[in-house]
C-alpha atoms as a PDB file:
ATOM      1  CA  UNK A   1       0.000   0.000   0.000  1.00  0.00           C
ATOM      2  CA  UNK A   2       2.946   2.391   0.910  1.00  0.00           C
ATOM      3  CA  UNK A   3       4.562   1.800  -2.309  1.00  0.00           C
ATOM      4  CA  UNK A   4       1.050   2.042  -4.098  1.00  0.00           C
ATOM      5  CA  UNK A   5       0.832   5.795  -2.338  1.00  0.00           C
ATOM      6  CA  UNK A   6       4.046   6.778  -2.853  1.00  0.00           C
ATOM      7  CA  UNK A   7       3.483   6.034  -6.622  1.00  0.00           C
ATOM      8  CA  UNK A   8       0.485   8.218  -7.253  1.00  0.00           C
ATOM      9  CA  UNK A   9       1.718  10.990  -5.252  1.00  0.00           C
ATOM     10  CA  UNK A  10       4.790  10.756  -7.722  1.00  0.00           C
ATOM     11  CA  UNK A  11       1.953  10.631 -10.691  1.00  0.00           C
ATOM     12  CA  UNK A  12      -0.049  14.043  -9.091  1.00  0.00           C
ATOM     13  CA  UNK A  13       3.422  15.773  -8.809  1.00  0.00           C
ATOM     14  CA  UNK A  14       4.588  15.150 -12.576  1.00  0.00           C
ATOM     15  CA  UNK A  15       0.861  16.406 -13.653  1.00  0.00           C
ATOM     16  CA  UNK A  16       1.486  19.624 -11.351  1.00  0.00           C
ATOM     17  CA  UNK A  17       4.297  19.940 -13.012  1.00  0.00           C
ATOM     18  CA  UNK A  18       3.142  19.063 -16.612  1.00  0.00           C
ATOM     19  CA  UNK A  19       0.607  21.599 -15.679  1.00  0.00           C
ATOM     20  CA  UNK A  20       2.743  24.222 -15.099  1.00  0.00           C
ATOM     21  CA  UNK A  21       4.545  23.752 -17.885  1.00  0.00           C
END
């Protein structure tokens, strides 16, 4: 489950940042 969170917090992150770009 950790790894599972870890792995869509990575996912939200790199949209932010796809986002701001």
């Amino acid at each position: 489950m950790e790894r599972s969170g870890n792995f869509y917090k990575a996912i939200r992150l790199g949209y932010i940042l796809i986002s701001i770009l």
